[in-house]
Protein backbone atom coordinates (compact mmCIF):
# COMPACT_ATOMS: atom_id res chain seq x y z
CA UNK A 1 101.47 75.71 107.67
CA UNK A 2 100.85 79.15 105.35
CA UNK A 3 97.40 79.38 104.57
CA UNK A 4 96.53 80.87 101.31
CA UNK A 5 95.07 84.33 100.03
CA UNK A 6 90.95 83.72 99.95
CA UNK A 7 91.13 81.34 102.57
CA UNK A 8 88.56 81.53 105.33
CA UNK A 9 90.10 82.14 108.67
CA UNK A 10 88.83 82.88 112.45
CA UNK A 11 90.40 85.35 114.43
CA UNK A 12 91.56 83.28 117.93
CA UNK A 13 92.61 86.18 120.27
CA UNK A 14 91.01 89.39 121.56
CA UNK A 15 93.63 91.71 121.26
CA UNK A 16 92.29 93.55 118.08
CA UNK A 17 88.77 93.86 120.02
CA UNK A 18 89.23 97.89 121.66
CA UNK A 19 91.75 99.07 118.08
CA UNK A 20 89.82 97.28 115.28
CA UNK A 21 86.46 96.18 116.56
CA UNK A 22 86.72 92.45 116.40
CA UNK A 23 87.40 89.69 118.80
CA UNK A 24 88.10 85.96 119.39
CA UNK A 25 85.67 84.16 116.95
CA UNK A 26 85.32 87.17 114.60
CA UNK A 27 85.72 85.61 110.53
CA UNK A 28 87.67 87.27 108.14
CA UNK A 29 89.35 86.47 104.80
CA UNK A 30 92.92 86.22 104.06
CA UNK A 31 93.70 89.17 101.18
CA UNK A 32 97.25 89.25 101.77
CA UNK A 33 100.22 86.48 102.33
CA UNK A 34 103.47 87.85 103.78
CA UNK A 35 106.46 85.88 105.01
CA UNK A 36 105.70 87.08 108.72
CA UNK A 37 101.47 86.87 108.33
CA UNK A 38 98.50 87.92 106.32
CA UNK A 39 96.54 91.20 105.85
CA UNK A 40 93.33 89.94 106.61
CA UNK A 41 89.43 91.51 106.13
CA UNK A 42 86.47 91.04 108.41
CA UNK A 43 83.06 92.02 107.10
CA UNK A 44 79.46 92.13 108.08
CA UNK A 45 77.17 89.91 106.75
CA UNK A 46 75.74 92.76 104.59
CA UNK A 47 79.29 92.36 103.09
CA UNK A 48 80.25 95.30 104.94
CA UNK A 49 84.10 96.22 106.12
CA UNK A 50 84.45 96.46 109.52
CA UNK A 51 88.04 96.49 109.42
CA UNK A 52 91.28 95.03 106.90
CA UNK A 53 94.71 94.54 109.03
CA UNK A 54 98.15 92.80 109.46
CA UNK A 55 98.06 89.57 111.71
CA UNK A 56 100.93 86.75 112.67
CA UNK A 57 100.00 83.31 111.78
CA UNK A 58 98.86 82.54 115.98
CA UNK A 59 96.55 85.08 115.78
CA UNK A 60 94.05 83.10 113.26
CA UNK A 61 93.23 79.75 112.43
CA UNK A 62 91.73 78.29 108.98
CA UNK A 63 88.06 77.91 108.61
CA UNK A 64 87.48 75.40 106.14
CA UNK A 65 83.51 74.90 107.55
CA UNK A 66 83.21 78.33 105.87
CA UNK A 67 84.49 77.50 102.12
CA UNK A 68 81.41 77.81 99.36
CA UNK A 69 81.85 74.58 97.14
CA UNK A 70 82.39 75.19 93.48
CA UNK A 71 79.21 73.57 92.59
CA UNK A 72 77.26 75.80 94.98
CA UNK A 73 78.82 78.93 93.55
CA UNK A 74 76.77 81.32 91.85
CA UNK A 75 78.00 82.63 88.32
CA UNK A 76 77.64 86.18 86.82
């Protein structure tokens, strides 16, 4: 199943740990949907980059836990 662009996701391997500084468990968001993956950003809590890159659907699953209800949401 494709997840979508803004969706929540948790990265589930270590391979990106020593080239991109973040392992197993690390949570990004999806910015990017491709045919083959997503381009996908992982921030501090500050809000932060630590890194934005390309990964294959097996290297992340959704994170639903994660998703800010619409009636929680602050407006600007």
């Amino acid at each position: 199943m494709a997840l979508a662009e803004f969706t929540p996701v948790r990265l589930t391997t270590d391979r990106f740990l020593k080239s991109e500084g973040v392992g197993r468990g690390a949570i990004g968001v999806i910015l990017e949907v491709f045919d083959t993956g997503y381009i996908v950003e992982f921030s501090r809590p500050d809000g932060t980059t630590i890194a934005w890159f390309g990964l294959k659907p097996e290297d992340v699953e959704a994170a639903p836990e994660l998703l800010v209800p619409s009636s929680d949401r602050v407006q600007i």
